[in-house]
PDB file of N, CA and C in Angstrom:
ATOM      1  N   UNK A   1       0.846  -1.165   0.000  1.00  0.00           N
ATOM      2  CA  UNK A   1       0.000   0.000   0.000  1.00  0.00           C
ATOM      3  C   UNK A   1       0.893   1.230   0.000  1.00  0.00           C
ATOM      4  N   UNK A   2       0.461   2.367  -0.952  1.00  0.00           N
ATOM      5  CA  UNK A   2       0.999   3.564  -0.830  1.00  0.00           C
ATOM      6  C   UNK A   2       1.124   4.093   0.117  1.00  0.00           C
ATOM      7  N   UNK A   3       2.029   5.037  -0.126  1.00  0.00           N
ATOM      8  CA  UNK A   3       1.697   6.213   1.862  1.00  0.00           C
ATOM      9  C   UNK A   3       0.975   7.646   1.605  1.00  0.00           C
ATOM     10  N   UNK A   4       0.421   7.339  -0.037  1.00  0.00           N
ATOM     11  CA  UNK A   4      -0.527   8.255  -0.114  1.00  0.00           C
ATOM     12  C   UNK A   4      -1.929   7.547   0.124  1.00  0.00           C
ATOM     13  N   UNK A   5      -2.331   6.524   0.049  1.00  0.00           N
ATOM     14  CA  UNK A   5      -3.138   5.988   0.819  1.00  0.00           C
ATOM     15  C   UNK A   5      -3.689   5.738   2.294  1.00  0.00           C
ATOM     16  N   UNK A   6      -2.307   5.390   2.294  1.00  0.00           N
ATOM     17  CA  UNK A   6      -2.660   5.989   4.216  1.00  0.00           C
ATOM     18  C   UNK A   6      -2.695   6.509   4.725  1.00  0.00           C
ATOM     19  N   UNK A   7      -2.210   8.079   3.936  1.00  0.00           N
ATOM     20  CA  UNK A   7      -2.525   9.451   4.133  1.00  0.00           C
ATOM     21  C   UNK A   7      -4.226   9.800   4.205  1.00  0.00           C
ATOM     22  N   UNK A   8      -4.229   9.402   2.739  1.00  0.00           N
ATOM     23  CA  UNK A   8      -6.026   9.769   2.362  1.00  0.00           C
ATOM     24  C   UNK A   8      -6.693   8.961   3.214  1.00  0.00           C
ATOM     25  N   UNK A   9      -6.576   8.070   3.602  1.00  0.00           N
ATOM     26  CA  UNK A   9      -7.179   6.787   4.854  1.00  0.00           C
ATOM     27  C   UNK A   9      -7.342   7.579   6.050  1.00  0.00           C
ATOM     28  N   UNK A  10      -6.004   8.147   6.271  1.00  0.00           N
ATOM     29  CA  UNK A  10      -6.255   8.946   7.807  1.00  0.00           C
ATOM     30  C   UNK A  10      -7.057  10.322   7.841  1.00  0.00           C
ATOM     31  N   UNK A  11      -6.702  10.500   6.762  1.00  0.00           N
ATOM     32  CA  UNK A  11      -7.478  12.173   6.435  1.00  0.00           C
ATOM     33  C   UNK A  11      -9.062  12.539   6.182  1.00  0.00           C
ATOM     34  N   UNK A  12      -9.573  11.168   5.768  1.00  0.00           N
ATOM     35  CA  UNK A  12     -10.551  10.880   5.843  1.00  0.00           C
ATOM     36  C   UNK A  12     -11.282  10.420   7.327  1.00  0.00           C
ATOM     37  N   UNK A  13     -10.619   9.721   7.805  1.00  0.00           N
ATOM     38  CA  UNK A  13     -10.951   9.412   9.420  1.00  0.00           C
ATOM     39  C   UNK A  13     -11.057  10.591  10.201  1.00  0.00           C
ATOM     40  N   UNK A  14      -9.850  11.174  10.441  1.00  0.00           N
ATOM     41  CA  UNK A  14      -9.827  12.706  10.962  1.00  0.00           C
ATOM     42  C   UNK A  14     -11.553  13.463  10.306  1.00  0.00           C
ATOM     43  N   UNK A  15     -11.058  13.678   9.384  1.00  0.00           N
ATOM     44  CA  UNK A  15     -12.591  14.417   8.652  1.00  0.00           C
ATOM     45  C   UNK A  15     -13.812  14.180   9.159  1.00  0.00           C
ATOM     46  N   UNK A  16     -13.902  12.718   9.478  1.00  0.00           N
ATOM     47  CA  UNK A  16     -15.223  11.929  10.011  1.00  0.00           C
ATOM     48  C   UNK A  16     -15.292  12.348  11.572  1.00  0.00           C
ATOM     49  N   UNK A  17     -13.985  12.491  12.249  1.00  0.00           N
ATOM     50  CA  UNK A  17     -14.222  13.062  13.265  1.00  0.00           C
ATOM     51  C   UNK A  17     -15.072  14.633  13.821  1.00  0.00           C
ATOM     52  N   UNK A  18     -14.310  14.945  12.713  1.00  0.00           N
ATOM     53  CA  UNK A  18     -14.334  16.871  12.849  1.00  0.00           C
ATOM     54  C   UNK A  18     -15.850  16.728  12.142  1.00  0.00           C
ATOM     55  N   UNK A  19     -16.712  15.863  11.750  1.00  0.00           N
ATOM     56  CA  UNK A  19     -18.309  15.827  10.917  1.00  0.00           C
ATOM     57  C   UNK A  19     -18.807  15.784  12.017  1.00  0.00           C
ATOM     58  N   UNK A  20     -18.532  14.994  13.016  1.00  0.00           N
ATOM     59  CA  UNK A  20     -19.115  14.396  13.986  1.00  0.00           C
ATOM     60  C   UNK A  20     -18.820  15.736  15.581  1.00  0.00           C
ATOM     61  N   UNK A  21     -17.860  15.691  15.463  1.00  0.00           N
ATOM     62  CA  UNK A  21     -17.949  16.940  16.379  1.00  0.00           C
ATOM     63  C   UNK A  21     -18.854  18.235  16.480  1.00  0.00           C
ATOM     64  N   UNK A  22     -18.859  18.443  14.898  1.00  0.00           N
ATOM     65  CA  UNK A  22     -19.702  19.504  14.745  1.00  0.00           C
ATOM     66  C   UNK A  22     -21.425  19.234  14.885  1.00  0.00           C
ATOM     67  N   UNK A  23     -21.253  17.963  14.140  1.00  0.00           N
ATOM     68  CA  UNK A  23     -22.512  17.306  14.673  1.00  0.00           C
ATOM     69  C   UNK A  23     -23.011  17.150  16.637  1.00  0.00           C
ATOM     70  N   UNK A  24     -22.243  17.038  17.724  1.00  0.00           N
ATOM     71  CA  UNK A  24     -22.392  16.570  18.745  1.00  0.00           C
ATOM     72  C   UNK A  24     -22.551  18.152  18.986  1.00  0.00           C
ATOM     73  N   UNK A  25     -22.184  19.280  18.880  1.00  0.00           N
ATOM     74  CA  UNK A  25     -22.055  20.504  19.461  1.00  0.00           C
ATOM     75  C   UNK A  25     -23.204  21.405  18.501  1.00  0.00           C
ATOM     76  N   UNK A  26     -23.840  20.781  17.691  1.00  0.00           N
ATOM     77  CA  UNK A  26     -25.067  21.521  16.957  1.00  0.00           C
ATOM     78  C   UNK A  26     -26.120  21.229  17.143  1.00  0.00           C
ATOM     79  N   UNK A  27     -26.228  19.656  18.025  1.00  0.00           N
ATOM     80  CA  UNK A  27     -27.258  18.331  18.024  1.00  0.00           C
ATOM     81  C   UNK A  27     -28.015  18.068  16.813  1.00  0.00           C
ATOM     82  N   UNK A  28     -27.021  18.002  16.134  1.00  0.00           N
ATOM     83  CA  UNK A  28     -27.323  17.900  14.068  1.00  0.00           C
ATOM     84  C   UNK A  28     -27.185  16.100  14.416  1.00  0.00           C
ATOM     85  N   UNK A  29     -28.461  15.087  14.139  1.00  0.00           N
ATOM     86  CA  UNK A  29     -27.737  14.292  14.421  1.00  0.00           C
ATOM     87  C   UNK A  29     -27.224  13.042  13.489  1.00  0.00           C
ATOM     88  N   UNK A  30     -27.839  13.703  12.214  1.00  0.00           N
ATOM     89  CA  UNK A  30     -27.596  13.627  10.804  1.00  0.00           C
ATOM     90  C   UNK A  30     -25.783  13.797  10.318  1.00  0.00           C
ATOM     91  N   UNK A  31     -25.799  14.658  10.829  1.00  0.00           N
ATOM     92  CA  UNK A  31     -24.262  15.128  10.984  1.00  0.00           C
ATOM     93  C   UNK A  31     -23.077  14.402  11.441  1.00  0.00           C
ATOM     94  N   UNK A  32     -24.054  14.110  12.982  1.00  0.00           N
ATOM     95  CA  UNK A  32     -23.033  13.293  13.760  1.00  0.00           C
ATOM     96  C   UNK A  32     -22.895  11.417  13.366  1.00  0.00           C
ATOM     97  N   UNK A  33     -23.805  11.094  12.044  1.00  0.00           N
ATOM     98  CA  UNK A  33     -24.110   9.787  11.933  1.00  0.00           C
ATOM     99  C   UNK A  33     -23.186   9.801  10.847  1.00  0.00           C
ATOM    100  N   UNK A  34     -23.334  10.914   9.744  1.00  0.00           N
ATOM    101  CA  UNK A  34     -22.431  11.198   8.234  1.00  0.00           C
ATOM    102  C   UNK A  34     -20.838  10.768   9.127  1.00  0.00           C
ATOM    103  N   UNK A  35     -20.862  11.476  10.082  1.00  0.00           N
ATOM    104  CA  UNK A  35     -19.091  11.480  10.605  1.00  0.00           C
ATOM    105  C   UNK A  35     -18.554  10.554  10.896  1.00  0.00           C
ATOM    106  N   UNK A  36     -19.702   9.634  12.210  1.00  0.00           N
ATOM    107  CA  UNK A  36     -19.661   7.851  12.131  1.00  0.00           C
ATOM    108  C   UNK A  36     -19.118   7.252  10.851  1.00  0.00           C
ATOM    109  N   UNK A  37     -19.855   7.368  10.075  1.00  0.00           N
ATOM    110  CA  UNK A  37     -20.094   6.283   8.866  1.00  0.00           C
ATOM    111  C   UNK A  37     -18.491   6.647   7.906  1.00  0.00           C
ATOM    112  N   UNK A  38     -18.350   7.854   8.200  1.00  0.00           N
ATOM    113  CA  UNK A  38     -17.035   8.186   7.375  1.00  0.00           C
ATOM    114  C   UNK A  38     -15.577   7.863   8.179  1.00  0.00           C
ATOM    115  N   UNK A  39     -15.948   7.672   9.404  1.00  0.00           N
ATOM    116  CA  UNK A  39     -14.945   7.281  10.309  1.00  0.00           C
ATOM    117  C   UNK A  39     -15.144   5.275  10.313  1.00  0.00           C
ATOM    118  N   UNK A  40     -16.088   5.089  10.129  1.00  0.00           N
ATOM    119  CA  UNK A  40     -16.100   3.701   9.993  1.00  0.00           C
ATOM    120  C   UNK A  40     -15.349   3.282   8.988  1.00  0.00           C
ATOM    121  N   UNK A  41     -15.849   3.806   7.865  1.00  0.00           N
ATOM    122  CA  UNK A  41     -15.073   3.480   6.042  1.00  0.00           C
ATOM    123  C   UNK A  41     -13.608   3.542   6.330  1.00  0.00           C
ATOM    124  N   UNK A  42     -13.172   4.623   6.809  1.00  0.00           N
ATOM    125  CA  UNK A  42     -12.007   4.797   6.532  1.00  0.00           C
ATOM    126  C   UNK A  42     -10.880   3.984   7.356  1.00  0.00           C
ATOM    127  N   UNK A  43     -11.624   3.672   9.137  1.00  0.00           N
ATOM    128  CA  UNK A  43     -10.797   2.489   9.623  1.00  0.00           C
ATOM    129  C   UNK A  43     -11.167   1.125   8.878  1.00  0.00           C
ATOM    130  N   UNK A  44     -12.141   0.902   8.738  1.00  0.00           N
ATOM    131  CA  UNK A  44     -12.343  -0.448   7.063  1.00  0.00           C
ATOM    132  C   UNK A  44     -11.663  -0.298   6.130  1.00  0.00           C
ATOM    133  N   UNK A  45     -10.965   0.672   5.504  1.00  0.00           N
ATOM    134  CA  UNK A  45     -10.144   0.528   4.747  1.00  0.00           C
ATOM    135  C   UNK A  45      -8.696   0.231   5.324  1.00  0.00           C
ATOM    136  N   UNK A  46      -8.141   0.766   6.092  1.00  0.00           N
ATOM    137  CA  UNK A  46      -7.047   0.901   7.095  1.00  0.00           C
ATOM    138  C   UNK A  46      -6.431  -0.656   7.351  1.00  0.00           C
ATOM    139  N   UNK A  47      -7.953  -1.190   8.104  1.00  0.00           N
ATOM    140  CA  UNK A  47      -7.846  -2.431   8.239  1.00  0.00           C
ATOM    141  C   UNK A  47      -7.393  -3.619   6.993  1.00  0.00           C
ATOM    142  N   UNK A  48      -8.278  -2.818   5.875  1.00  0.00           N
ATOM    143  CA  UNK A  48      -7.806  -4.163   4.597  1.00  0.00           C
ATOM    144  C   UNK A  48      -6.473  -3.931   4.293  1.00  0.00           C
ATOM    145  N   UNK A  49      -5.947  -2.585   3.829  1.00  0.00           N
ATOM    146  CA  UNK A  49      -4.567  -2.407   3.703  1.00  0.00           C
ATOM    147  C   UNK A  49      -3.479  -3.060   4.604  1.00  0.00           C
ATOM    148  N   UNK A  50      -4.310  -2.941   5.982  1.00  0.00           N
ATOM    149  CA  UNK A  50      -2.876  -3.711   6.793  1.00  0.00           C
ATOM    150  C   UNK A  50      -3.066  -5.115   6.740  1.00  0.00           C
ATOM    151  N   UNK A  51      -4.459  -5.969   6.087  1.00  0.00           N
ATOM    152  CA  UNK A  51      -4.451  -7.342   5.833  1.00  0.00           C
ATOM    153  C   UNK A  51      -3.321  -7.415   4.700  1.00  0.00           C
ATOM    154  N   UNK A  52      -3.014  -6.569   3.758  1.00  0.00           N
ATOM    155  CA  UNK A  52      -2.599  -6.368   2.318  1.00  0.00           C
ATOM    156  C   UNK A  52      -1.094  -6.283   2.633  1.00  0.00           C
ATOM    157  N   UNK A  53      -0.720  -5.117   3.651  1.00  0.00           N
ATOM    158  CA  UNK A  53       0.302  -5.184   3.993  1.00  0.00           C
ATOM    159  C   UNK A  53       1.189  -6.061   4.669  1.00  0.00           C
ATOM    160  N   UNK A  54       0.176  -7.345   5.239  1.00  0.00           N
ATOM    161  CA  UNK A  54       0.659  -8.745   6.090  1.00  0.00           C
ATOM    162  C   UNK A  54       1.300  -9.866   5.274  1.00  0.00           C
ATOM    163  N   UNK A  55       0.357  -9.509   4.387  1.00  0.00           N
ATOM    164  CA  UNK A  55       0.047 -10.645   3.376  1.00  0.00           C
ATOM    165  C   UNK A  55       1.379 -10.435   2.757  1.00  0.00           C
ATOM    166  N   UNK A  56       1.915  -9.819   2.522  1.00  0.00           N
ATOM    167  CA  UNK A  56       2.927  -8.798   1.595  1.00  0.00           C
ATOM    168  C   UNK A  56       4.118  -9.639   1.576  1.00  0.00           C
ATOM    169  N   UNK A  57       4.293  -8.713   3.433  1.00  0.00           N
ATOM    170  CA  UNK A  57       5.314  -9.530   4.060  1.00  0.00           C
ATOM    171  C   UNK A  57       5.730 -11.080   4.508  1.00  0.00           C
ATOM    172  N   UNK A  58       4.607 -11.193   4.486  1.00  0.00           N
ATOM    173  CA  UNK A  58       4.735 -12.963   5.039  1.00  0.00           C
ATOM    174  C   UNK A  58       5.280 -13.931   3.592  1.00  0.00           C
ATOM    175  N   UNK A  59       4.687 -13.390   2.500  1.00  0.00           N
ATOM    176  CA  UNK A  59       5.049 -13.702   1.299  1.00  0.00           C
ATOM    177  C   UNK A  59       6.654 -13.467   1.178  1.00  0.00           C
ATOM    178  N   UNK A  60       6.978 -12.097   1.724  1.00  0.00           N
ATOM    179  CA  UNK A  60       8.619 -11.860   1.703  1.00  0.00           C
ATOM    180  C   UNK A  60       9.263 -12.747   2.759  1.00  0.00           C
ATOM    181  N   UNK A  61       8.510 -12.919   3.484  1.00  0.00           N
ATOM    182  CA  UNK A  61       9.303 -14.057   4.783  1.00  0.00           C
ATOM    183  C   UNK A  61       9.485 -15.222   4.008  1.00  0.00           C
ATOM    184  N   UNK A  62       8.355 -16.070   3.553  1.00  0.00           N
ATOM    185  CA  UNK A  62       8.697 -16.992   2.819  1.00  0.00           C
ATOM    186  C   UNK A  62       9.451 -16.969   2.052  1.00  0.00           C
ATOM    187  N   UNK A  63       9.778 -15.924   0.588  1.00  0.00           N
ATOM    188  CA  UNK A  63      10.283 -16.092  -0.229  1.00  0.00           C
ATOM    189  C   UNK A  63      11.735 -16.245   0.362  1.00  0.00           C
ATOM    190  N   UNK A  64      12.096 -15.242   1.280  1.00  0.00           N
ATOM    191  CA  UNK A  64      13.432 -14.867   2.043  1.00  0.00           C
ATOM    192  C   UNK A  64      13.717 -16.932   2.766  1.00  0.00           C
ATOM    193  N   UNK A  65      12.896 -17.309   3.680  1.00  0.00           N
ATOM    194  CA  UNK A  65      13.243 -18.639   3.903  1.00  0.00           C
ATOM    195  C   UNK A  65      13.810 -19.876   3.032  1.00  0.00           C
ATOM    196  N   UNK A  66      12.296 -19.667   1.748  1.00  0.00           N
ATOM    197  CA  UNK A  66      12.769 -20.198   1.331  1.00  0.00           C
ATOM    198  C   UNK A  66      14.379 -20.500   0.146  1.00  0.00           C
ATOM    199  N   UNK A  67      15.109 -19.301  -0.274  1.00  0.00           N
ATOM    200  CA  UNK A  67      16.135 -19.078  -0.677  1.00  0.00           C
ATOM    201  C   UNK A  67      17.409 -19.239   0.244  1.00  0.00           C
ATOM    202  N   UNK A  68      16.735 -18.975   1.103  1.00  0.00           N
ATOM    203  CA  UNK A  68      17.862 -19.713   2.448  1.00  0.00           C
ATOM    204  C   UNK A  68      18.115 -20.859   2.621  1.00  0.00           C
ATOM    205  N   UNK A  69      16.806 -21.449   2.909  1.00  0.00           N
ATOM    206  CA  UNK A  69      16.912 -23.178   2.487  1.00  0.00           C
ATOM    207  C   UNK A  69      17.402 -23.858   1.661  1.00  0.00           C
ATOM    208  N   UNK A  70      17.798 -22.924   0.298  1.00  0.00           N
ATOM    209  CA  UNK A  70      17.695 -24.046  -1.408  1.00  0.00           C
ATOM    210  C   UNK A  70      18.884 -23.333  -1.090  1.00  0.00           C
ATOM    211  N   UNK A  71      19.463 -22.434  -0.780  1.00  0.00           N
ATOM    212  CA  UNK A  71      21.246 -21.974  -1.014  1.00  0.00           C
ATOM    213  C   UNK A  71      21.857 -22.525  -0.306  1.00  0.00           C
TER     214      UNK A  71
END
């Protein structure tokens, strides 16, 4: 995963916060649900990337083992 992705990932989370704040201090509560839902997405994405990013590595662990083994 990019680290402009996990930029836009976090920036989006943040955002969902600051929806929701404004929502809790207006009693908008439309507002404060938009901010939820955008703070949800964006740790759901967070989360698949770091499945993506596991996956990545474990693949490099293996590959790394196994070249160790056959050399």
């Amino acid at each position: 995963m990019g680290i402009g992705d996990k930029i836009k990932n976090k920036a989006e989370e943040l955002g969902g916060k600051a929806k929701e704040a404004v929502g809790d201090a207006t009693d908008n509560e439309s507002l404060q649900a938009e901010g939820a839902a955008d703070q949800a997405g964006a740790k759901a994405k967070q989360a698949g990337e770091a499945v993506k990013d596991g996956a990545k590595d474990a693949g490099e662990d293996a590959k790394a083992a196994w070249n160790k083994a056959t050399n």
